[in-house]
PDB file of N, CA and C in Angstrom:
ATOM      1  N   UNK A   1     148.579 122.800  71.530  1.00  0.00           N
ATOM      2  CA  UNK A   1     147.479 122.719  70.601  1.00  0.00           C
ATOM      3  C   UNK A   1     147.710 121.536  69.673  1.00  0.00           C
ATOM      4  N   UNK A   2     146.481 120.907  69.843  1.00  0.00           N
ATOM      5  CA  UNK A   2     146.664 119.765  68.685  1.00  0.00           C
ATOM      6  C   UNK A   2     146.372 120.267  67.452  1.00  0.00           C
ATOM      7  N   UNK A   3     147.032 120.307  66.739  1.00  0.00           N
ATOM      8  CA  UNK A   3     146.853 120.784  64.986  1.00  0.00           C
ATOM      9  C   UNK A   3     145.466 119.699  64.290  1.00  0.00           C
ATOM     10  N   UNK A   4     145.656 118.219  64.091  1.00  0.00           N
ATOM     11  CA  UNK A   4     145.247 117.675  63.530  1.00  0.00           C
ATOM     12  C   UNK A   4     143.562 117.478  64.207  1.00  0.00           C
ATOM     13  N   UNK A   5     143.844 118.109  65.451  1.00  0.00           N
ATOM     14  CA  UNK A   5     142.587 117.734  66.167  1.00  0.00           C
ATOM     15  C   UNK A   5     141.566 119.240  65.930  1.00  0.00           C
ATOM     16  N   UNK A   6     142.806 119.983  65.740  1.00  0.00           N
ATOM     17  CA  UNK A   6     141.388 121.529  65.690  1.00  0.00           C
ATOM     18  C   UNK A   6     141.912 121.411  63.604  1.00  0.00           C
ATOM     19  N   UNK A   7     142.369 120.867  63.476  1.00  0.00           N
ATOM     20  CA  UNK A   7     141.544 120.406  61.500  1.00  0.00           C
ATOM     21  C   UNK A   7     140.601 120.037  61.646  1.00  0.00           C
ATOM     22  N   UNK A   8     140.648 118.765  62.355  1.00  0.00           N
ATOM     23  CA  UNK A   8     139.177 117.594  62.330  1.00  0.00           C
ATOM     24  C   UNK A   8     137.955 118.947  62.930  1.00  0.00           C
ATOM     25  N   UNK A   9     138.055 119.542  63.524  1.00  0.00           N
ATOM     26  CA  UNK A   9     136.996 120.345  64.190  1.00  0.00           C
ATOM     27  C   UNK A   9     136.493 121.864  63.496  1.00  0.00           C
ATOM     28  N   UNK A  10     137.387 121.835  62.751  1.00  0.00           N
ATOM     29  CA  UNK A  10     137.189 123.022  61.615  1.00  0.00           C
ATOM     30  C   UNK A  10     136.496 122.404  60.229  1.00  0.00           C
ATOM     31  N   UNK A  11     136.893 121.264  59.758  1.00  0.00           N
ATOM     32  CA  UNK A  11     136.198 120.632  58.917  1.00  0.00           C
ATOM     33  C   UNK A  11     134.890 120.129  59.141  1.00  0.00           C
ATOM     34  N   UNK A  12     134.558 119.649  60.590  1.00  0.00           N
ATOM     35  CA  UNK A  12     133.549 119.067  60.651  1.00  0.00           C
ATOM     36  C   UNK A  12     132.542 120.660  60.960  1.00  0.00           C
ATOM     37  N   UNK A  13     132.765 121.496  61.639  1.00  0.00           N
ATOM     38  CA  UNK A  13     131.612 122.154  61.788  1.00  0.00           C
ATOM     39  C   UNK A  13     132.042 123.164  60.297  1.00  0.00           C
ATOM     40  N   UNK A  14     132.545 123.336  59.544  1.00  0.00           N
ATOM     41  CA  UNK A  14     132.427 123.786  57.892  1.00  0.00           C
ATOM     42  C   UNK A  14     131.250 122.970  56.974  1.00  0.00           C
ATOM     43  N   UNK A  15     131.755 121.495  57.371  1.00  0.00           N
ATOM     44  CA  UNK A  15     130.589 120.603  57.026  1.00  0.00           C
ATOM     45  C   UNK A  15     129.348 121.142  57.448  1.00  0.00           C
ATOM     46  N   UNK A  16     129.187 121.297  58.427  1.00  0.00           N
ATOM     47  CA  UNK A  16     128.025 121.538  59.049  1.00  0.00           C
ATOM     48  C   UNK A  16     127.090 122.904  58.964  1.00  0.00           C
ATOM     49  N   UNK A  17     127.927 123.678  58.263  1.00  0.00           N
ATOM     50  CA  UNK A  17     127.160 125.087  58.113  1.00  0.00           C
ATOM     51  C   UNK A  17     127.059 125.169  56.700  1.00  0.00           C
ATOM     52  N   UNK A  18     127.303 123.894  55.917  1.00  0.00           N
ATOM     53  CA  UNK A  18     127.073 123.860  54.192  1.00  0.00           C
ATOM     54  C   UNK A  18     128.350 124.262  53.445  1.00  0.00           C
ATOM     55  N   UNK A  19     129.782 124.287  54.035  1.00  0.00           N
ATOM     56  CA  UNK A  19     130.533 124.512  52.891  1.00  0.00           C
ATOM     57  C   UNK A  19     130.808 122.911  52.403  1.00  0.00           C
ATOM     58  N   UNK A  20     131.698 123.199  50.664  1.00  0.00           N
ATOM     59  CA  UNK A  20     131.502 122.271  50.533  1.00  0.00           C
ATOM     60  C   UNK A  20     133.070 122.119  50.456  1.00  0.00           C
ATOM     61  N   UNK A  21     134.003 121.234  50.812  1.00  0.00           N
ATOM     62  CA  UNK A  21     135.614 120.886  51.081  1.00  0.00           C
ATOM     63  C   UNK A  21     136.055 119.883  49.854  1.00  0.00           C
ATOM     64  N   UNK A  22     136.684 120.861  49.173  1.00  0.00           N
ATOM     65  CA  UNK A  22     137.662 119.956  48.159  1.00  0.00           C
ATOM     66  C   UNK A  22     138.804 119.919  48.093  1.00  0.00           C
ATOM     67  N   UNK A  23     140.089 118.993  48.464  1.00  0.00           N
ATOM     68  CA  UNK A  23     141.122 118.870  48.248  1.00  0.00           C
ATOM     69  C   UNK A  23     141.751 118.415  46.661  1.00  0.00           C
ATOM     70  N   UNK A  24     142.360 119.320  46.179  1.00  0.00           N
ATOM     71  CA  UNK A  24     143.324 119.340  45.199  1.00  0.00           C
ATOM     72  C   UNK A  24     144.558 119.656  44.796  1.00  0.00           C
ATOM     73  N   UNK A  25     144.836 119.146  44.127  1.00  0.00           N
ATOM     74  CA  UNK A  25     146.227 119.978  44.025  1.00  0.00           C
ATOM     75  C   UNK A  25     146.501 120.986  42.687  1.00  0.00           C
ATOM     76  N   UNK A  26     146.294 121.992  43.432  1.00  0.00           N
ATOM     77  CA  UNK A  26     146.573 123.688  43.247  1.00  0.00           C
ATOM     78  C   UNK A  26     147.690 124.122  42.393  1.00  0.00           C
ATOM     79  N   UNK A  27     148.086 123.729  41.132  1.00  0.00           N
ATOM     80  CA  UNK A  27     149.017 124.412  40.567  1.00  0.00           C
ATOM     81  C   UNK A  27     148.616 126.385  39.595  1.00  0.00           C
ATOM     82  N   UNK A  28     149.879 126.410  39.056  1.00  0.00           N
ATOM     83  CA  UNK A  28     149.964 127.270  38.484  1.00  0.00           C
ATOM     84  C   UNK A  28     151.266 128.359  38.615  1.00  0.00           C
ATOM     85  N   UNK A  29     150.698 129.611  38.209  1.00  0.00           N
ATOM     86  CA  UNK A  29     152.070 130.314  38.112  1.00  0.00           C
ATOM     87  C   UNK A  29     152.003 130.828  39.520  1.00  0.00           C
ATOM     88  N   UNK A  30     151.157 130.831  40.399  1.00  0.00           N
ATOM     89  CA  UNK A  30     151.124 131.456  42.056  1.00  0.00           C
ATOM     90  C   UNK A  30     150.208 130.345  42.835  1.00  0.00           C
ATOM     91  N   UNK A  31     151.222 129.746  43.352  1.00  0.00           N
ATOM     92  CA  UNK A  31     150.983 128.684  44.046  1.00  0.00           C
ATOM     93  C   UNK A  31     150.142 129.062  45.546  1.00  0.00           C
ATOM     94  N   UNK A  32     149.413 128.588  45.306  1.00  0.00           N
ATOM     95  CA  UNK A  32     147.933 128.871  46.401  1.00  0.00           C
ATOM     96  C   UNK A  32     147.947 127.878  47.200  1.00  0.00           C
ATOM     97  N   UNK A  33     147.554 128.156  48.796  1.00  0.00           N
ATOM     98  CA  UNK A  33     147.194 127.071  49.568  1.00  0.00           C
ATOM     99  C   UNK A  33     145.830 126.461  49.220  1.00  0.00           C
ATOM    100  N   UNK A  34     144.831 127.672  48.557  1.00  0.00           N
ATOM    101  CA  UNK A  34     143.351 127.180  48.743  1.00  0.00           C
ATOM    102  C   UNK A  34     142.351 128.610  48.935  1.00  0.00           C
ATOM    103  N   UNK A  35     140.947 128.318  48.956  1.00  0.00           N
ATOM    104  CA  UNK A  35     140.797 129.221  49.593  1.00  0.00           C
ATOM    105  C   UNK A  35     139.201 128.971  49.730  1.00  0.00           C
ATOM    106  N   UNK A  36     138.317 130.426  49.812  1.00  0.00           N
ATOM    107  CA  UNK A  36     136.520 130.301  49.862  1.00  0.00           C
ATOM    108  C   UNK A  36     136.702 130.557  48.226  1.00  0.00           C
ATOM    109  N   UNK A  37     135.848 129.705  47.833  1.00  0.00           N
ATOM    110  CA  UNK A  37     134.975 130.011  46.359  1.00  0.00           C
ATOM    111  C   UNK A  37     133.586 130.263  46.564  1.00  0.00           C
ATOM    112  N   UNK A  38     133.106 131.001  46.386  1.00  0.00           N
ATOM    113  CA  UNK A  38     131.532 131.266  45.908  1.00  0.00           C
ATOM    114  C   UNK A  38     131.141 131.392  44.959  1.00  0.00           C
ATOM    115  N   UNK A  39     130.337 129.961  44.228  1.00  0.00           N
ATOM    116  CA  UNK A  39     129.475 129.729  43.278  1.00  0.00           C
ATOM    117  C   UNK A  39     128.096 129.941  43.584  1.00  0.00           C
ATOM    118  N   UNK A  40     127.168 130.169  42.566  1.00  0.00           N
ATOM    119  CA  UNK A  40     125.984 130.458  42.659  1.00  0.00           C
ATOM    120  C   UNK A  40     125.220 129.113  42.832  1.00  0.00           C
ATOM    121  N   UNK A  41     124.872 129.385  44.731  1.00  0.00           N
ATOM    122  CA  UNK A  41     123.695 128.146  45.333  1.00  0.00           C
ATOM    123  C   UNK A  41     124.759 127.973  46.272  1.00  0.00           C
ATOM    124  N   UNK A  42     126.089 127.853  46.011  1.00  0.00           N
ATOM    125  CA  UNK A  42     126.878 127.128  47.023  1.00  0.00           C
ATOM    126  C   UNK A  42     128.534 128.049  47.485  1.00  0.00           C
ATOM    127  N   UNK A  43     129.292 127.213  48.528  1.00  0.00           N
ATOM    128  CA  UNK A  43     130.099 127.978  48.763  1.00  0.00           C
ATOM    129  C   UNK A  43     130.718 126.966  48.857  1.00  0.00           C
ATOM    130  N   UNK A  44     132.329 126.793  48.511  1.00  0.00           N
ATOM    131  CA  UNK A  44     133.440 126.034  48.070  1.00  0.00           C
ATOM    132  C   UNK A  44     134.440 126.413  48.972  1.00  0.00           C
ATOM    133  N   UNK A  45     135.092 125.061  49.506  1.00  0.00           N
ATOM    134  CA  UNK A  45     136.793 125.431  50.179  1.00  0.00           C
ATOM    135  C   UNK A  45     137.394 124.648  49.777  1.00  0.00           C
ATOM    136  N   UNK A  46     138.225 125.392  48.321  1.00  0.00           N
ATOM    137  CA  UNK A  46     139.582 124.657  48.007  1.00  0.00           C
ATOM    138  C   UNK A  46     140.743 124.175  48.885  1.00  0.00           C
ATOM    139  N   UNK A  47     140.922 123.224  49.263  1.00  0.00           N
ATOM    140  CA  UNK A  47     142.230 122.969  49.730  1.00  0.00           C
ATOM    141  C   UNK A  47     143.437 122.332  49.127  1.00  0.00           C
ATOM    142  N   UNK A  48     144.544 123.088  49.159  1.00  0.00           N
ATOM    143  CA  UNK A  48     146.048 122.454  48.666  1.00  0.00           C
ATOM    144  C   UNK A  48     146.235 120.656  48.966  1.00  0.00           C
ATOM    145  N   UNK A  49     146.415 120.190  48.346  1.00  0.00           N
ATOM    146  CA  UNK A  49     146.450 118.539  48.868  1.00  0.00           C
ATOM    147  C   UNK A  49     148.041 118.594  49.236  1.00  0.00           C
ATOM    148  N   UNK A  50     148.707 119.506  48.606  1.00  0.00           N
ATOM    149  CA  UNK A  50     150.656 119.569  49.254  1.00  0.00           C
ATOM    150  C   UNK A  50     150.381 120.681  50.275  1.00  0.00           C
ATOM    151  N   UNK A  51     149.063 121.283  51.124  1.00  0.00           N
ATOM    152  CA  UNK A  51     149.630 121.836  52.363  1.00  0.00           C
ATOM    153  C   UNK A  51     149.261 121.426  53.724  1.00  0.00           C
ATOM    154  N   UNK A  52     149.974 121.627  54.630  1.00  0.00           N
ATOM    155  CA  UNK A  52     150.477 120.485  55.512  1.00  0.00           C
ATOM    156  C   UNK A  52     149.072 121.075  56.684  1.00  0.00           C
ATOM    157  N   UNK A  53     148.417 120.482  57.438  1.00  0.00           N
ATOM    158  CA  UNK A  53     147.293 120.842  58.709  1.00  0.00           C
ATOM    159  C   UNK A  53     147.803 122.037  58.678  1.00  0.00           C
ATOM    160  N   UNK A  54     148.792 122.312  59.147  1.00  0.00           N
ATOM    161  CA  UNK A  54     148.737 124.245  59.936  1.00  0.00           C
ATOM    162  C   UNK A  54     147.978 125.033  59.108  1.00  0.00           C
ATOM    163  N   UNK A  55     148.284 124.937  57.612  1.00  0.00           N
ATOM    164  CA  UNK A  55     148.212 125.395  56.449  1.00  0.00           C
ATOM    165  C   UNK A  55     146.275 125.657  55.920  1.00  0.00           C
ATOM    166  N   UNK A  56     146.189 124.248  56.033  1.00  0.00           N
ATOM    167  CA  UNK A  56     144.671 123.570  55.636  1.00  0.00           C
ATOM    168  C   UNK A  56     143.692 124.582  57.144  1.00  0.00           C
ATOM    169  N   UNK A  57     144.270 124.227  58.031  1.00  0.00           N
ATOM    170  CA  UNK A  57     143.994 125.339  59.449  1.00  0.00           C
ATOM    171  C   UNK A  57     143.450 126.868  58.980  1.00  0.00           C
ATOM    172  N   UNK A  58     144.598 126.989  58.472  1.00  0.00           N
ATOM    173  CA  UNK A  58     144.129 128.523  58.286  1.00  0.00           C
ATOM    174  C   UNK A  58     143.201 128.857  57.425  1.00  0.00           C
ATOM    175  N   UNK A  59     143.406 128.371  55.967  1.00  0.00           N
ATOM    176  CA  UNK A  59     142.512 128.446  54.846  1.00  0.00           C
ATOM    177  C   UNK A  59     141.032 128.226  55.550  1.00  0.00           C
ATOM    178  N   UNK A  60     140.538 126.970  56.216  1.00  0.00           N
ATOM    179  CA  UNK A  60     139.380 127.070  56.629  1.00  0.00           C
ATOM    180  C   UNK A  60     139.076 128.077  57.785  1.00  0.00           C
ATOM    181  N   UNK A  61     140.092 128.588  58.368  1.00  0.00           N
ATOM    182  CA  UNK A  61     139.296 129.384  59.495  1.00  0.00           C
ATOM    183  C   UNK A  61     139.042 130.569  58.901  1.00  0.00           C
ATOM    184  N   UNK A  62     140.006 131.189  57.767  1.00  0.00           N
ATOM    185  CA  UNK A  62     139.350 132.156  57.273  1.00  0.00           C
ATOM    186  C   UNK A  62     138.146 132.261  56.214  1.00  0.00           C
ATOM    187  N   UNK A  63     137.896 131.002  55.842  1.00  0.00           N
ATOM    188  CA  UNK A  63     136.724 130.526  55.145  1.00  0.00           C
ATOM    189  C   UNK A  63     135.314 131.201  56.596  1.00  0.00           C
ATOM    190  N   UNK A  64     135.665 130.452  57.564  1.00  0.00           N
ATOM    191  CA  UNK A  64     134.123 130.336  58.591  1.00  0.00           C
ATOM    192  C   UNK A  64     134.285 132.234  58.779  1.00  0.00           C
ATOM    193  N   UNK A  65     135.470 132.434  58.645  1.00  0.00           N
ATOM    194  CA  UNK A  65     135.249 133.811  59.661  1.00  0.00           C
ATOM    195  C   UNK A  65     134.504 134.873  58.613  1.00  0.00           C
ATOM    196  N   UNK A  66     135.276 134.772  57.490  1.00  0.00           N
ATOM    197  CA  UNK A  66     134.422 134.965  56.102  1.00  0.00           C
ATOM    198  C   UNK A  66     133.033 135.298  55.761  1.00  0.00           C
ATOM    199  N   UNK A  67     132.332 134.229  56.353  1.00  0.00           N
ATOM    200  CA  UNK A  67     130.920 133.386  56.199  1.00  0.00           C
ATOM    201  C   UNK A  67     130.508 133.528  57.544  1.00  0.00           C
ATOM    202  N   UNK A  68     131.225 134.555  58.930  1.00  0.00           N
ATOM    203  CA  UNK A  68     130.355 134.937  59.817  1.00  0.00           C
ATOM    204  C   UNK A  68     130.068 133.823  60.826  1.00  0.00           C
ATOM    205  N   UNK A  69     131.150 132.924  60.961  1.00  0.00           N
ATOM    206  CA  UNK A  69     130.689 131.293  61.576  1.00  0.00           C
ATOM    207  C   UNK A  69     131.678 131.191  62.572  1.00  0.00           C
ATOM    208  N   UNK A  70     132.345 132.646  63.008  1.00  0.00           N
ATOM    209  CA  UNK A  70     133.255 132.610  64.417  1.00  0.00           C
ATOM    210  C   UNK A  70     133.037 132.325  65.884  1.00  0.00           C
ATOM    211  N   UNK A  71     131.264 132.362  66.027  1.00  0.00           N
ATOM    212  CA  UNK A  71     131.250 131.645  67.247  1.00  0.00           C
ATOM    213  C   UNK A  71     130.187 131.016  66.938  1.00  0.00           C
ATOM    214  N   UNK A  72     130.189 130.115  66.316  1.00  0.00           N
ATOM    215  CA  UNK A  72     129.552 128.707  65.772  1.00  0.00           C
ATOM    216  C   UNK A  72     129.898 127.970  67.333  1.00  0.00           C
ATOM    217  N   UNK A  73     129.071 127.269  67.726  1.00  0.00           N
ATOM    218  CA  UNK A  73     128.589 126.654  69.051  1.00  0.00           C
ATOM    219  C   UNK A  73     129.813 125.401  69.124  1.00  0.00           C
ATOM    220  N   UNK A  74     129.800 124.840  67.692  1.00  0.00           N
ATOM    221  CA  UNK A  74     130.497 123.624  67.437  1.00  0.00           C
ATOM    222  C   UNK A  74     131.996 123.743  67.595  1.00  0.00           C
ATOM    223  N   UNK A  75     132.255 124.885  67.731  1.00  0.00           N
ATOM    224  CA  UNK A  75     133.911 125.303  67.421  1.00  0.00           C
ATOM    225  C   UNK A  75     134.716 124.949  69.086  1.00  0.00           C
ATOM    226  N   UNK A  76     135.614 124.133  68.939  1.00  0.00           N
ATOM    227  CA  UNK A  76     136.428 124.075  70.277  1.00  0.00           C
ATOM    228  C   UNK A  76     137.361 125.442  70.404  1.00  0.00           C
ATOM    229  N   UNK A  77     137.854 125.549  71.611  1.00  0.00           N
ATOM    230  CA  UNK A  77     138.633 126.971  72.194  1.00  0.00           C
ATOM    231  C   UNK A  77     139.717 127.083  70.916  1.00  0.00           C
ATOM    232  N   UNK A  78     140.475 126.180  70.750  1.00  0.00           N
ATOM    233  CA  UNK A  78     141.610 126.509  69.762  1.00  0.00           C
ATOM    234  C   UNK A  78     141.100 126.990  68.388  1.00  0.00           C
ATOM    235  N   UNK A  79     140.055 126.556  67.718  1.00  0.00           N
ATOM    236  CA  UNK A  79     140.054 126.065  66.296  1.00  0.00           C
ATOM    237  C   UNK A  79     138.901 127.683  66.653  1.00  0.00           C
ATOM    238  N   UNK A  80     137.967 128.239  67.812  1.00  0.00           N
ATOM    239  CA  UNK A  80     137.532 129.128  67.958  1.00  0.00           C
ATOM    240  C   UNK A  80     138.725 130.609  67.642  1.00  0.00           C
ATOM    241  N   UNK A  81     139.821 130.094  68.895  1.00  0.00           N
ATOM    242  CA  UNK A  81     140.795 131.182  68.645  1.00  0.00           C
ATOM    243  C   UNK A  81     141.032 131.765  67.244  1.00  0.00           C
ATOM    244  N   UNK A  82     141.531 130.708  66.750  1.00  0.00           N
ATOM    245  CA  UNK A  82     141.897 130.693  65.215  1.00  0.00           C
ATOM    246  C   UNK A  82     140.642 131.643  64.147  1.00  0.00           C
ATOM    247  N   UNK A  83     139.861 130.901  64.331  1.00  0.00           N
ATOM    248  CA  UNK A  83     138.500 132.097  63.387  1.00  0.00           C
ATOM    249  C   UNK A  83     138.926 133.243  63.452  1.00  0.00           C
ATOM    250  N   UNK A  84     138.306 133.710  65.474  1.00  0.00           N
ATOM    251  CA  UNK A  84     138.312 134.908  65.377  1.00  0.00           C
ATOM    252  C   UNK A  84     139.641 135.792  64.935  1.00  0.00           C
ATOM    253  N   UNK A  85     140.657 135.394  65.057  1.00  0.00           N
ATOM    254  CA  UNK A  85     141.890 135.818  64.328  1.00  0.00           C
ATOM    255  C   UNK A  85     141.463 136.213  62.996  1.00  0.00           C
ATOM    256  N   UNK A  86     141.311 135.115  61.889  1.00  0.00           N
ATOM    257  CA  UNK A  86     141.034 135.931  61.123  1.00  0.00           C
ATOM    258  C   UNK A  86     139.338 136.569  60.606  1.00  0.00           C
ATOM    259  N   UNK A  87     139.024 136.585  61.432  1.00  0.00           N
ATOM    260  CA  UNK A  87     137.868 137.757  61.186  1.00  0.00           C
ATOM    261  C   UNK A  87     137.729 138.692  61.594  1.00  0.00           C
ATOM    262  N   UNK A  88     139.085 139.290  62.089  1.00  0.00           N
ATOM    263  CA  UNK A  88     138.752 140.734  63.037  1.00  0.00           C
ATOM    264  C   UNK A  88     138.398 141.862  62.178  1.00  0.00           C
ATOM    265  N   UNK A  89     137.795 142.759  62.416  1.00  0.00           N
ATOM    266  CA  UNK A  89     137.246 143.621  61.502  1.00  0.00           C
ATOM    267  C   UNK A  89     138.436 144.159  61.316  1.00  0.00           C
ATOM    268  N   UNK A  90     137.901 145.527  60.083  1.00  0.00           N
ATOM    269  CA  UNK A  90     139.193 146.325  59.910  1.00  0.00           C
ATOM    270  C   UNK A  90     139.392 147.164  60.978  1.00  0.00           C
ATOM    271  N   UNK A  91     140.096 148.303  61.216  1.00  0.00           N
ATOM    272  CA  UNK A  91     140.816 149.500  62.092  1.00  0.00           C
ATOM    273  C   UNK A  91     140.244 150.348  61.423  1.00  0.00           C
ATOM    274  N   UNK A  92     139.778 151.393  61.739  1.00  0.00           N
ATOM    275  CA  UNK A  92     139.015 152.451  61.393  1.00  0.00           C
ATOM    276  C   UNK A  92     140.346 152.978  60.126  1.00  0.00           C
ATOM    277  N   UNK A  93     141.546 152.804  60.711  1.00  0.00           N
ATOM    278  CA  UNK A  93     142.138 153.529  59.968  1.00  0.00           C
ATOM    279  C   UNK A  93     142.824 153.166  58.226  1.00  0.00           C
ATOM    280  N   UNK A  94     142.291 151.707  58.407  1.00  0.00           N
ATOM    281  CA  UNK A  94     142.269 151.034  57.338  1.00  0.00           C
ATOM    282  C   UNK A  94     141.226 150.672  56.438  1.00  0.00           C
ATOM    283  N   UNK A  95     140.294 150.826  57.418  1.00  0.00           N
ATOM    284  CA  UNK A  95     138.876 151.283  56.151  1.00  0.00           C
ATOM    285  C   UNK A  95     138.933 152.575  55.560  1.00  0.00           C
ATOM    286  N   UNK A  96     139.295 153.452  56.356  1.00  0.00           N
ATOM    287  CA  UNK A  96     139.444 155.263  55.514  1.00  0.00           C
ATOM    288  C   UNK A  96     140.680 154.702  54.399  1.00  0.00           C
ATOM    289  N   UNK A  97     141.671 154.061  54.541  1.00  0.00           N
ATOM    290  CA  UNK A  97     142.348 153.930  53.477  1.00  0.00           C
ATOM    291  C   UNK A  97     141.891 153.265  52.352  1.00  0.00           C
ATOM    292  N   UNK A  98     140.839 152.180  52.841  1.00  0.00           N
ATOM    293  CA  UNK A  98     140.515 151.376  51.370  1.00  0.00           C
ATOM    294  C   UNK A  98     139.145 152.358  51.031  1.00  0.00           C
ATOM    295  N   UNK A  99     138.700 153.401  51.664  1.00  0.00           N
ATOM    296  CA  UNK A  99     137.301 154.311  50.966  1.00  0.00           C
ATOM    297  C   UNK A  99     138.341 155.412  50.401  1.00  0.00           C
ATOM    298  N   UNK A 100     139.370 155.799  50.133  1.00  0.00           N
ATOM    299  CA  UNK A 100     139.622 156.830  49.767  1.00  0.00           C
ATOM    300  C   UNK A 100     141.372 156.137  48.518  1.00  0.00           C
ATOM    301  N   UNK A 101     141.167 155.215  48.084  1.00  0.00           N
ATOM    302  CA  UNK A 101     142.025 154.188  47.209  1.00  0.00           C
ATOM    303  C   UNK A 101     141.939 155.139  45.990  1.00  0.00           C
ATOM    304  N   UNK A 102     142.824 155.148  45.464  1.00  0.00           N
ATOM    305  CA  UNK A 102     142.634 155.517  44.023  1.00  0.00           C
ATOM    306  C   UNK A 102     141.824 154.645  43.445  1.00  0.00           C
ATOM    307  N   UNK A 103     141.092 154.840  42.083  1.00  0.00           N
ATOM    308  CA  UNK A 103     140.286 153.651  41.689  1.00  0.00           C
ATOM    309  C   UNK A 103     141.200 153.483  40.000  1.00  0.00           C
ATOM    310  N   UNK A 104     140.515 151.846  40.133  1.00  0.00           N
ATOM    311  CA  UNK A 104     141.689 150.865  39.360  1.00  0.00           C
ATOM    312  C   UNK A 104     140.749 151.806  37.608  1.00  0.00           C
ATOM    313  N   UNK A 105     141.410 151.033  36.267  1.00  0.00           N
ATOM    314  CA  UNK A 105     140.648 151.037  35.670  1.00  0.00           C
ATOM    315  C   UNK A 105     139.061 151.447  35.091  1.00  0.00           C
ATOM    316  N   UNK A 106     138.244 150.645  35.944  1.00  0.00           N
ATOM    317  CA  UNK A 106     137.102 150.738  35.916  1.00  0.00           C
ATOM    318  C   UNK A 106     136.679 152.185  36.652  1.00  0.00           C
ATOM    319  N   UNK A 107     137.105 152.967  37.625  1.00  0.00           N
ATOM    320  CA  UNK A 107     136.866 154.036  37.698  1.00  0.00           C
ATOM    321  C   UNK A 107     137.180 155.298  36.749  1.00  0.00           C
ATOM    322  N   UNK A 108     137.858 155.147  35.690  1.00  0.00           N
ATOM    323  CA  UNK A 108     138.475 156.242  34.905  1.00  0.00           C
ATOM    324  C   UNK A 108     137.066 156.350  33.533  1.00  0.00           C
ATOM    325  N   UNK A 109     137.190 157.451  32.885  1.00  0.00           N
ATOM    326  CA  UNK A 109     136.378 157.201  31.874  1.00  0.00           C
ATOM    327  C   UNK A 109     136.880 157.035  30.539  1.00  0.00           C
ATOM    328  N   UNK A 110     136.707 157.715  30.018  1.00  0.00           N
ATOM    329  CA  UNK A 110     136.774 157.260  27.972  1.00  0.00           C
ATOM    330  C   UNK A 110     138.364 158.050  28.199  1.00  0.00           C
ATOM    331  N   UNK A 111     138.431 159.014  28.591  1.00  0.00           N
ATOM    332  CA  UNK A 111     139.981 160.269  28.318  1.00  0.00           C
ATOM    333  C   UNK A 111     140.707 159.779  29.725  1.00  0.00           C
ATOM    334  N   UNK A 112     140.591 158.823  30.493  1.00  0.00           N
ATOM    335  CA  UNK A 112     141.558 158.282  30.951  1.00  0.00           C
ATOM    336  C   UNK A 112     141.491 159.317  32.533  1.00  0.00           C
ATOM    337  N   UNK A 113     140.070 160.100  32.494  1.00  0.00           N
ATOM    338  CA  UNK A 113     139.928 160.604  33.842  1.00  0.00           C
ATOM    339  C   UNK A 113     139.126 159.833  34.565  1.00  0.00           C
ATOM    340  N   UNK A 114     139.166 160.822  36.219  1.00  0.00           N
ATOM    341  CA  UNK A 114     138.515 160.468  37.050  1.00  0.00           C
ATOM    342  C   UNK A 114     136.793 160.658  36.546  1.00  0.00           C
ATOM    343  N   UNK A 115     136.273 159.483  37.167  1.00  0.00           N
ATOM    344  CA  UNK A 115     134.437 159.524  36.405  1.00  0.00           C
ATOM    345  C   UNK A 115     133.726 160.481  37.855  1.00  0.00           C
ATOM    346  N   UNK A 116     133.017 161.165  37.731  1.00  0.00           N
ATOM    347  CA  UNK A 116     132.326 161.549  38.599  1.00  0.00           C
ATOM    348  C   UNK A 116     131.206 161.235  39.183  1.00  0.00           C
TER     349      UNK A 116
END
């Protein structure tokens, strides 16, 4: 697999379905490769300017898979593989775990119970 060649092919059809690709460099106290931003009108892909193609690879494929763009016509076999990787749905058995989560904060009420 050419790395730099399924970048070029992940960027260009991202281009092409309206995200918009910004490279920066990402500091702070949790150092991020990047990721999808969604602003209102538009949709954003931060990228790390210190992470290397494999890296920049992934961030956008989970951007398209995200945004439902896993079998986008434009996508070659590799940079296809890659999407659907990360867009596989959940496992039944991991959605019953995130519907039945304790709830953070915002679920409790004034006395620190469960809200009904």
């Amino acid at each position: 697999m050419d790395i730099n060649g399924v970048l070029d092919d992940l960027t260009r059809v991202a281009e092409s379905v309206g995200l918009e690709i910004q490279r920066r460099a990402l500091r702070g106290t949790h150092p991020s490769l990047g990721g999808l931003c969604r602003l209102p009108g538009r949709n954003v892909v931060l990228l790390s300017s210190k992470a290397t193609s494999l890296e920049r690879c992934t961030v956008l494929a989970a951007a398209l898979a995200e945004l439902g763009h896993a079998t986008h016509p434009g996508l070659g076999n590799d940079s296809r593989v890659l999407v659907e990787r990360h867009g596989r749905p959940l496992s039944a058995a991991t959605a019953r775990e995130k519907r039945h989560a304790r709830p953070g904060l915002a679920g409790l009420g004034s006395r620190g119970r469960r809200r009904m």
